[in-house]
Protein backbone atom coordinates (compact mmCIF):
# COMPACT_ATOMS: atom_id res chain seq x y z
CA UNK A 1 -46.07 7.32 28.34
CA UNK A 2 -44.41 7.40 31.42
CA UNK A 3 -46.19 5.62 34.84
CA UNK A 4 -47.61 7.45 37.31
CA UNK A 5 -46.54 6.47 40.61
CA UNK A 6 -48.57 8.12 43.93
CA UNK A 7 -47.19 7.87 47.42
CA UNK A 8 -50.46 8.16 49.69
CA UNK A 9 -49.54 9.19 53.27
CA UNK A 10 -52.71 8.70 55.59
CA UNK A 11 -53.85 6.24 58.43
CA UNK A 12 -54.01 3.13 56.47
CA UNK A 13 -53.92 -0.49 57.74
CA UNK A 14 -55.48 0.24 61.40
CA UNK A 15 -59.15 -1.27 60.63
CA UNK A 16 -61.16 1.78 61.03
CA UNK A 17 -63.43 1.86 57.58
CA UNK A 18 -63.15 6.18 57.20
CA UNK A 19 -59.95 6.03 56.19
CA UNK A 20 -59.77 2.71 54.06
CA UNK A 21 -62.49 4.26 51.94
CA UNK A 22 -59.83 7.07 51.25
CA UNK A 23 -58.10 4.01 49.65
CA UNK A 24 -61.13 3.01 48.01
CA UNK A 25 -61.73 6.24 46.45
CA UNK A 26 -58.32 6.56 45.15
CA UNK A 27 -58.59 4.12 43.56
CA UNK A 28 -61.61 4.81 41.65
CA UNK A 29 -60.20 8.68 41.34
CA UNK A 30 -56.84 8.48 40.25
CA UNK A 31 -55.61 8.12 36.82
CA UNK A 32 -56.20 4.07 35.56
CA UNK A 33 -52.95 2.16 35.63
CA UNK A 34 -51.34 3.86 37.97
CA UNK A 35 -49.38 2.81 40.87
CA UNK A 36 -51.04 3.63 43.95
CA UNK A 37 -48.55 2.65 47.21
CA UNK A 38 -50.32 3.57 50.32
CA UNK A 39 -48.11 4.27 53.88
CA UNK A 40 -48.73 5.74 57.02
CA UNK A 41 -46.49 7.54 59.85
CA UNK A 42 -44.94 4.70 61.51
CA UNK A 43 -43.47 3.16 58.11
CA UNK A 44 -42.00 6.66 57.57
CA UNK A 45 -41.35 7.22 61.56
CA UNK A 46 -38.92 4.20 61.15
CA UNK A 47 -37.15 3.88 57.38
CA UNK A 48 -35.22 6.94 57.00
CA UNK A 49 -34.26 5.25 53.78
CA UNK A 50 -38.27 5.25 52.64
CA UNK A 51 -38.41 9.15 53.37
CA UNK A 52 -35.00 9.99 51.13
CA UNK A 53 -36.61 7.75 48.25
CA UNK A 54 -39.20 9.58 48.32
CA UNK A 55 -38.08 12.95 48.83
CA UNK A 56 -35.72 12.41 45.53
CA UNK A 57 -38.42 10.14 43.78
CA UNK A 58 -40.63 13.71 43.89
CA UNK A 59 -37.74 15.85 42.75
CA UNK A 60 -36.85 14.15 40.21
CA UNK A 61 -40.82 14.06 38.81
CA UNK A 62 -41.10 10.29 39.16
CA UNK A 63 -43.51 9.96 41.55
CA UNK A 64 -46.01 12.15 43.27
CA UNK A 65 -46.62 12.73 46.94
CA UNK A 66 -50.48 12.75 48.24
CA UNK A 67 -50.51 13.94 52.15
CA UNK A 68 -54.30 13.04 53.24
CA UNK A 69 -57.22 12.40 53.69
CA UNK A 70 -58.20 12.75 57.16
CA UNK A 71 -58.39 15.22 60.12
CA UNK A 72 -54.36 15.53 59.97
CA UNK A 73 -53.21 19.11 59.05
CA UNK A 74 -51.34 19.72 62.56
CA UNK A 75 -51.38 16.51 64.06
CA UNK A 76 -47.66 16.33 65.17
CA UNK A 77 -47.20 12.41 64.86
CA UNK A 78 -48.43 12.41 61.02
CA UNK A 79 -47.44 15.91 59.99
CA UNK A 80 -44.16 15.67 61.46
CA UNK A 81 -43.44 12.42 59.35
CA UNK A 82 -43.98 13.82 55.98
CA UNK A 83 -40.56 14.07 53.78
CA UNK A 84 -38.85 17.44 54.71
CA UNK A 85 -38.68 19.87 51.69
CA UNK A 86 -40.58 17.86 49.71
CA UNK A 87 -43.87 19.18 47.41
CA UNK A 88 -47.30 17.25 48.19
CA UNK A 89 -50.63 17.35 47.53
CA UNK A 90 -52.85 18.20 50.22
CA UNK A 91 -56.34 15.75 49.48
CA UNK A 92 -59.45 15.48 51.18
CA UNK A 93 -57.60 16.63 53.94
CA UNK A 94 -58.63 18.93 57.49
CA UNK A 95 -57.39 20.45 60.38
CA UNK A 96 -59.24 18.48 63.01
CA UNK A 97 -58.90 19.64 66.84
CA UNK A 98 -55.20 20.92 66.83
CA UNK A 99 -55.32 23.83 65.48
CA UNK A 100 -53.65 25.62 67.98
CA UNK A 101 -50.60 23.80 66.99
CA UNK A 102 -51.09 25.16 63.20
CA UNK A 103 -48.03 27.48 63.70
CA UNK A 104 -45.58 25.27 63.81
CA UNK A 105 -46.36 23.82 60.34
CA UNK A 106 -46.48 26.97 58.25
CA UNK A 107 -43.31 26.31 57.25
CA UNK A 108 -44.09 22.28 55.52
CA UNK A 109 -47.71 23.83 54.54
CA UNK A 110 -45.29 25.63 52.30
CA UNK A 111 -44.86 22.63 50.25
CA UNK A 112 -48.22 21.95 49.37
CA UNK A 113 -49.08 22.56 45.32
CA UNK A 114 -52.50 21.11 44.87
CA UNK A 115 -54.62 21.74 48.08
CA UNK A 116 -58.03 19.93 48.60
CA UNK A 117 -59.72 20.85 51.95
CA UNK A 118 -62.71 18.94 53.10
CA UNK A 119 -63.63 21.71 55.49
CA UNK A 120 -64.94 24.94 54.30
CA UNK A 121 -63.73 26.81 57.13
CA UNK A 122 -60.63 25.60 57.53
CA UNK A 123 -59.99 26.24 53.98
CA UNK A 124 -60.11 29.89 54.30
CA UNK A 125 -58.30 29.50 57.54
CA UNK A 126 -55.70 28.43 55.85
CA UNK A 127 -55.40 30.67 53.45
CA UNK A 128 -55.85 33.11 55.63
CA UNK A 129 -52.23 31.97 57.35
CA UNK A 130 -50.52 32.63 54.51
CA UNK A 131 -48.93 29.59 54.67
CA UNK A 132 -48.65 28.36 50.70
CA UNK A 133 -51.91 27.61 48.53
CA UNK A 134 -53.86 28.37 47.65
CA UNK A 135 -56.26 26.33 49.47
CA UNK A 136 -59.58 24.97 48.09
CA UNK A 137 -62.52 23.36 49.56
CA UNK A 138 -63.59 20.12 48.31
CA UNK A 139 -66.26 17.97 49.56
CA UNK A 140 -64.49 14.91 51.05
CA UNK A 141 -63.54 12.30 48.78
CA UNK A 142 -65.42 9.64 50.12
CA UNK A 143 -68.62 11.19 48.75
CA UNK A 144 -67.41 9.64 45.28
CA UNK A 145 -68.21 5.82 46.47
CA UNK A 146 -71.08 4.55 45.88
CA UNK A 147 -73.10 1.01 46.25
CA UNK A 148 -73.14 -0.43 42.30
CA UNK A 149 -76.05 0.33 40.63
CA UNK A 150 -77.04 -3.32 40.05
CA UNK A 151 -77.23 -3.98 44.61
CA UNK A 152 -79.58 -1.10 44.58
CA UNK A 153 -81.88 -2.43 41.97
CA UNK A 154 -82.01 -5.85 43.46
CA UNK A 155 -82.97 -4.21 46.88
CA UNK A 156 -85.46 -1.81 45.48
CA UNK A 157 -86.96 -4.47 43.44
CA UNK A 158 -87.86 -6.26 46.98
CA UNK A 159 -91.06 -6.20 49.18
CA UNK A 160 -90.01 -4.44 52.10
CA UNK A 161 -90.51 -7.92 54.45
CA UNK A 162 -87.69 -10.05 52.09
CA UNK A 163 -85.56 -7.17 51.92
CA UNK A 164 -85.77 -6.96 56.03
CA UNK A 165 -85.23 -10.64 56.38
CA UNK A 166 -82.19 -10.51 53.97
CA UNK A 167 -80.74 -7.91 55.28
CA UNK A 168 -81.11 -9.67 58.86
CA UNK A 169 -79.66 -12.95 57.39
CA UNK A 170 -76.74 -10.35 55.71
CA UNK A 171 -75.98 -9.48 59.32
CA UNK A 172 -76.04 -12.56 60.99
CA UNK A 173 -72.34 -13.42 60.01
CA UNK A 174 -71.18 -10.03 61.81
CA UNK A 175 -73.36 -9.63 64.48
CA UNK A 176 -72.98 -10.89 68.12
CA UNK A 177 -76.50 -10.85 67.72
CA UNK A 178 -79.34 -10.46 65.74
CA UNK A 179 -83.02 -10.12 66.29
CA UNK A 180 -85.41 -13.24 65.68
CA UNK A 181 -87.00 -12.97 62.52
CA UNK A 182 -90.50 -12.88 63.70
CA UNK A 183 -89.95 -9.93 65.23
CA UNK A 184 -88.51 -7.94 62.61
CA UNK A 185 -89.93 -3.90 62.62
CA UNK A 186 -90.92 -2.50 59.13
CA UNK A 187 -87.85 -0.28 58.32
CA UNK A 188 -83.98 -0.52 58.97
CA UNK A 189 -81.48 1.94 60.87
CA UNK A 190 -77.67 1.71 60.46
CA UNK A 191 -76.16 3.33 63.84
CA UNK A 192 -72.89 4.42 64.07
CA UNK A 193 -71.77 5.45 67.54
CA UNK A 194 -68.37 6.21 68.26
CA UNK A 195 -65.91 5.65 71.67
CA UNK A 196 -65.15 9.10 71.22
CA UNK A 197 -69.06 10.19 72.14
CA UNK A 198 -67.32 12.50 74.74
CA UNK A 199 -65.42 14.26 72.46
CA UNK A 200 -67.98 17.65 73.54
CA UNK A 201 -65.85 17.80 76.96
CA UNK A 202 -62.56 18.37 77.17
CA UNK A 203 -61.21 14.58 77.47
CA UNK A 204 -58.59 15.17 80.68
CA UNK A 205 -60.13 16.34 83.76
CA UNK A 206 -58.29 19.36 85.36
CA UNK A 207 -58.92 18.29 88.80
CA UNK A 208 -61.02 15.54 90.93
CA UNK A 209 -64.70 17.33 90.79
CA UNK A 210 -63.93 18.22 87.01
CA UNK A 211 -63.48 14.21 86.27
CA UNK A 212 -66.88 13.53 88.56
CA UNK A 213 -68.45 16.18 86.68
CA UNK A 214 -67.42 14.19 83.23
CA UNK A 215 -68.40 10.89 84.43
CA UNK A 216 -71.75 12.20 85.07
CA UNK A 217 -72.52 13.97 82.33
CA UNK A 218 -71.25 11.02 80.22
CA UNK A 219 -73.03 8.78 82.13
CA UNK A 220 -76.41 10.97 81.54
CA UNK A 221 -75.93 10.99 78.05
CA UNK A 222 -75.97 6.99 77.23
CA UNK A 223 -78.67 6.93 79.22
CA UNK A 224 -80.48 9.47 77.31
CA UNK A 225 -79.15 7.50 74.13
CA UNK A 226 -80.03 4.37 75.06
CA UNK A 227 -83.79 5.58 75.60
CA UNK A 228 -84.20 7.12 72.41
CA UNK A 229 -82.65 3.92 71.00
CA UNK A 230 -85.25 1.85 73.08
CA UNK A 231 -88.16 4.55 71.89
CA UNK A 232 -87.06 3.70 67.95
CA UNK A 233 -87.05 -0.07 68.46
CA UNK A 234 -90.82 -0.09 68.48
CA UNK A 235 -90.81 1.23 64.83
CA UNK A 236 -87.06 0.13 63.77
CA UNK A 237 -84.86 -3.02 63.35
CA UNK A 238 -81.63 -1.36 64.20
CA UNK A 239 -78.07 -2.29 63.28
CA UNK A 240 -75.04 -1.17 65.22
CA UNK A 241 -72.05 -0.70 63.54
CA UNK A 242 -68.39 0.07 64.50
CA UNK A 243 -66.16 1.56 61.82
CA UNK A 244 -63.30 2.10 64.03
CA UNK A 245 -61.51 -2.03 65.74
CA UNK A 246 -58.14 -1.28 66.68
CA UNK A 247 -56.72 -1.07 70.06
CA UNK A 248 -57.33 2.59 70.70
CA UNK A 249 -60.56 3.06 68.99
CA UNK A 250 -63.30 0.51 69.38
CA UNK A 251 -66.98 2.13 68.91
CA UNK A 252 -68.51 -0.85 69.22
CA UNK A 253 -68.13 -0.92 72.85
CA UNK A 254 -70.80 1.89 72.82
CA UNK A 255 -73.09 -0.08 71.55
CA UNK A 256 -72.65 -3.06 73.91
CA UNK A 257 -73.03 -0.07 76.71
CA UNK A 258 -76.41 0.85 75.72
CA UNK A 259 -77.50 -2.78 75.65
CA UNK A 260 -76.31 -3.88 78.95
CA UNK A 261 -78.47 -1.37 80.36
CA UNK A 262 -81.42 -1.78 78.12
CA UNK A 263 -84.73 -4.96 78.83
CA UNK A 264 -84.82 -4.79 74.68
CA UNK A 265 -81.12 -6.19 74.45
CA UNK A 266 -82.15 -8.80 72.73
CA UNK A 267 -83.26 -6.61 69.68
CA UNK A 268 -80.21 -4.62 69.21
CA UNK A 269 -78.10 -5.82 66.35
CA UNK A 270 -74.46 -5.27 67.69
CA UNK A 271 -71.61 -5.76 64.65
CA UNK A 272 -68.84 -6.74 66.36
CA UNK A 273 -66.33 -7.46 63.73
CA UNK A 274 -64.57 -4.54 61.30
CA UNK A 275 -66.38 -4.61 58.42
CA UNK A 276 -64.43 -2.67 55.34
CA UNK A 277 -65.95 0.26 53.45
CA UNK A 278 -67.32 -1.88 50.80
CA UNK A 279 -69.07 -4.30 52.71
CA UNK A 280 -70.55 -1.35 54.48
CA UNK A 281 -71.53 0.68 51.43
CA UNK A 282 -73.15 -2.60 49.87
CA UNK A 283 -74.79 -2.76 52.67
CA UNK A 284 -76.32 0.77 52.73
CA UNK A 285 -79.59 0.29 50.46
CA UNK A 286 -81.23 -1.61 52.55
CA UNK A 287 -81.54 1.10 55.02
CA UNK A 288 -84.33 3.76 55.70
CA UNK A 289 -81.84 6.51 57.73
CA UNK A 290 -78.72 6.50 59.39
CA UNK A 291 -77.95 8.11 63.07
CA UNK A 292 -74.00 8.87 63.02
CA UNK A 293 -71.86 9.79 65.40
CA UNK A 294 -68.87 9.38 63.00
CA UNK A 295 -67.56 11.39 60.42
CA UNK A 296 -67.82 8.70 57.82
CA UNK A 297 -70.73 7.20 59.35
CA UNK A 298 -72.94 9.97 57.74
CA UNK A 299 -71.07 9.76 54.50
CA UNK A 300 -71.27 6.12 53.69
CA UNK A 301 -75.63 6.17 53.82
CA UNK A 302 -75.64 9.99 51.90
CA UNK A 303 -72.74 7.70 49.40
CA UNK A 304 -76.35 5.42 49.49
CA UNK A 305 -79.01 8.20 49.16
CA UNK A 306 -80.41 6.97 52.74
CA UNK A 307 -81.08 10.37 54.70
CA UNK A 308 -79.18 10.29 57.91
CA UNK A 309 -79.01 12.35 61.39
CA UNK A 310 -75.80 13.54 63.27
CA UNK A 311 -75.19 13.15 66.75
CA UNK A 312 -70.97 13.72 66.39
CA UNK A 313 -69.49 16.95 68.01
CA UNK A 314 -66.40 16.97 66.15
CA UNK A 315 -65.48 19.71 64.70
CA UNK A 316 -65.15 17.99 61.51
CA UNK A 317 -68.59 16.35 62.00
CA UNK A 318 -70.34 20.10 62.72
CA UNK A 319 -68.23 21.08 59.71
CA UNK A 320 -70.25 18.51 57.56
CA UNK A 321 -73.32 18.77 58.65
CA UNK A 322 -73.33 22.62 57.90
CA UNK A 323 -71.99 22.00 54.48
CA UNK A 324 -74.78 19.35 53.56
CA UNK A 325 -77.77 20.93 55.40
CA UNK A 326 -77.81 17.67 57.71
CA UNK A 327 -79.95 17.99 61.17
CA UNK A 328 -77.81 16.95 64.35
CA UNK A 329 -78.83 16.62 67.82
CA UNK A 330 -76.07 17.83 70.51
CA UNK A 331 -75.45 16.01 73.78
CA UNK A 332 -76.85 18.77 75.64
CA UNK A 333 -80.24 18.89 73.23
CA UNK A 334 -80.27 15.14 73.23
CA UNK A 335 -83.76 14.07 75.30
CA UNK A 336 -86.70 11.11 73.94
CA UNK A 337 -88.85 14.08 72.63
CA UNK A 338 -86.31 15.65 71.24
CA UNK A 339 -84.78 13.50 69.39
CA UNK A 340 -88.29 11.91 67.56
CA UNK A 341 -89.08 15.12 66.67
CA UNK A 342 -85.47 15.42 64.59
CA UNK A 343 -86.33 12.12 63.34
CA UNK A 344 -89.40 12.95 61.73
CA UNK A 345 -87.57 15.83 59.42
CA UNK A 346 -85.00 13.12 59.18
CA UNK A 347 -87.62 10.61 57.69
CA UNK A 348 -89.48 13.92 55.65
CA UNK A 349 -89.24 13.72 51.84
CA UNK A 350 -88.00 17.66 51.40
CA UNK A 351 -85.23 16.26 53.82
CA UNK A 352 -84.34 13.24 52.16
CA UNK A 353 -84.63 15.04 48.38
CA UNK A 354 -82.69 17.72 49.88
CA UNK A 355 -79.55 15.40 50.93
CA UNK A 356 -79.60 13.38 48.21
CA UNK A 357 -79.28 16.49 45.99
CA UNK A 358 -76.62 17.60 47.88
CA UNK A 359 -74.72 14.46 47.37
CA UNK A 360 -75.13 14.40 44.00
CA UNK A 361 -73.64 18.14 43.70
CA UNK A 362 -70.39 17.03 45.99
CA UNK A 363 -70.20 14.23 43.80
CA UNK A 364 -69.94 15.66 40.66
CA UNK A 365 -67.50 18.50 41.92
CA UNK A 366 -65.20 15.58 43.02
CA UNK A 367 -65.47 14.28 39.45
CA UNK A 368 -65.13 17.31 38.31
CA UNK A 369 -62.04 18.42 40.20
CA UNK A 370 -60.21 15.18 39.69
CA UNK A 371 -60.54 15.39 35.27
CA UNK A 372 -58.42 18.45 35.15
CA UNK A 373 -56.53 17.88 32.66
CA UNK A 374 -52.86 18.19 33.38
CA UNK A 375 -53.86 17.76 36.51
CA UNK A 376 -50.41 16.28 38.01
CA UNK A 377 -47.63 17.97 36.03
């Protein structure tokens, strides 16, 4: 039987954990023994040689062209990369914020043979362009990860003060700091903020009182964060993460935001290393929620079955949180009372059975859609 060789074309190799667990899922999703050779815009952008290979590698049947995942369907610097007049599939793939720009890429969307949206929406958007298809929604691909069975026995199997301690002495080795142990709360919070916390506003300011405007608002909202933040710490041990460290992303600087201006500094748990997808999933079960700005950030503890809460404005973050019934708290909504109240249907059971059933149904359609048999011809 002849190899099967996938070309993966996505945001690989910049440290920012979302898209390496597209990698990691993959992995576990494609057929076994097959060759899996990830690359990303600039290694296209700059080997004209690389895109004829692969063009002819896909016309010829030898190899097969995966365009995704990620918020890239009209974002000019990766869709303007992929192989002209070449067929791809479209996975776990959405539009993200340039959508407006959508017309100028009916003509590659063309291309596309088996399409897997993440978004519902923009799945019928799509099809509603016209533009090739059909297009299907499919939860994204992430949701097929998981931490192995064997680290969630060992953590359920502790009492909840030795599973606190070892998750603190877990996070000591990527933390700028951690709590003391005596003073370790009775549950755990993974927080994932994001340097893109702004992303609500329009980014450039039109004119000078526009840009003071911004500053304010922004600078009213951490505040507002950092109390509710302060307000959990009496109940919470709570561990900041940063799942994008590369030059033009770093969300841990968030974090060290809030605790320059908070007097309980010295109890926030600030990551400030990348940690990949797998230390982060094995990492999961010893949390009792999540709080996510990021996309991935509320996959990875739902990947866990820990229920979490979303404070992103994305579109693709309002996108999933209306597909998987998950409460979110908007930067304009976002006060101390406000957000305790959310937490308490956060920390409900109906809340937590209800996401954890709702995982388990995007997981199995993943499964599900990735068995078809014939699947790549």
């Amino acid at each position: 039987m002849k190899k099967l060789i996938f070309y993966i074309f996505g945001y690989y190799g910049s440290k920012n954990a979302g898209d390496e667990a597209f990698r990691l899922a993959f992995q576990e999703l494609l057929p076994k023994g097959a060759e899996l050779r990830f690359i990303r815009p600039s290694e296209l952008a700059g080997n004209i040689e690389l895109v004829k290979q692969i063009h002819h590698q896909v016309a010829d049947g030898s190899v097969h062209l995966i365009v995704g995942g990620g918020a890239i369907i009209g974002e000019p610097y990766f869709w303007e990369h992929i192989p002209p007049a070449t067929p791809f599939h479209i996975i776990s793939a959405d539009i993200g914020s340039k959508e407006f720009l959508l017309s100028r890429y009916t003509a590659t969307l063309g291309y596309a043979k088996t399409s897997w949206i993440r978004s519902e929406a923009d799945a019928q958007l799509l099809s509603d362009l016209g533009a090739g298809g059909p297009f299907h929604f499919l939860p994204d691909i992430v949701h097929s990860l998981a931490p192995s069975p064997r680290e969630v026995s060992q953590v359920e199997s502790m009492e909840p003060q030795a599973r606190n301690l070892k998750l603190l002495e877990s996070m000591a080795g990527c933390c700028e700091n951690t709590m003391p142990p005596a003073q370790l709360r009775n549950k755990n919070v993974a927080v994932f903020l994001s340097d893109h916390y702004y992303d609500y506003k329009t980014i450039g300011a039109a004119n000078v009182l526009e840009g003071i405007e911004r500053e304010a608002e922004d600078k009213m909202y951490l505040r507002h964060l950092r109390m509710a933040m302060d307000e959990l710490l009496q109940y919470y041990n709570l561990y900041f993460f940063s799942l994008s460290f590369w030059y033009n992303s770093i969300d841990s600087f968030v974090g060290y935001q809030l605790a320059r201006t908070s007097r309980n500094a010295p109890l926030y748990n600030l990551v400030n290393r990348y940690l990949e997808p797998a230390e982060i999933l094995a990492l999961m079960p010893y949390f009792d929620l999540a709080i996510s700005m990021k996309f991935h950030g509320l996959i990875f503890p739902m990947a866990a079955g820990v229920p979490v809460m979303n404070l992103g404005t994305s579109k693709k973050n309002q996108d999933l949180a209306k597909q998987m019934g998950l409460v979110s708290v908007l930067p304009e909504e976002l006060t101390v009372p406000n957000f305790l109240q959310t937490l308490k249907q956060v920390e409900s059971l109906e809340y937590t059975t209800s996401v954890a059933e709702t995982q388990r149904l995007a997981r199995e359609s993943i499964l599900t859609a990735f068995a078809q048999p014939r699947l790549w011809d």
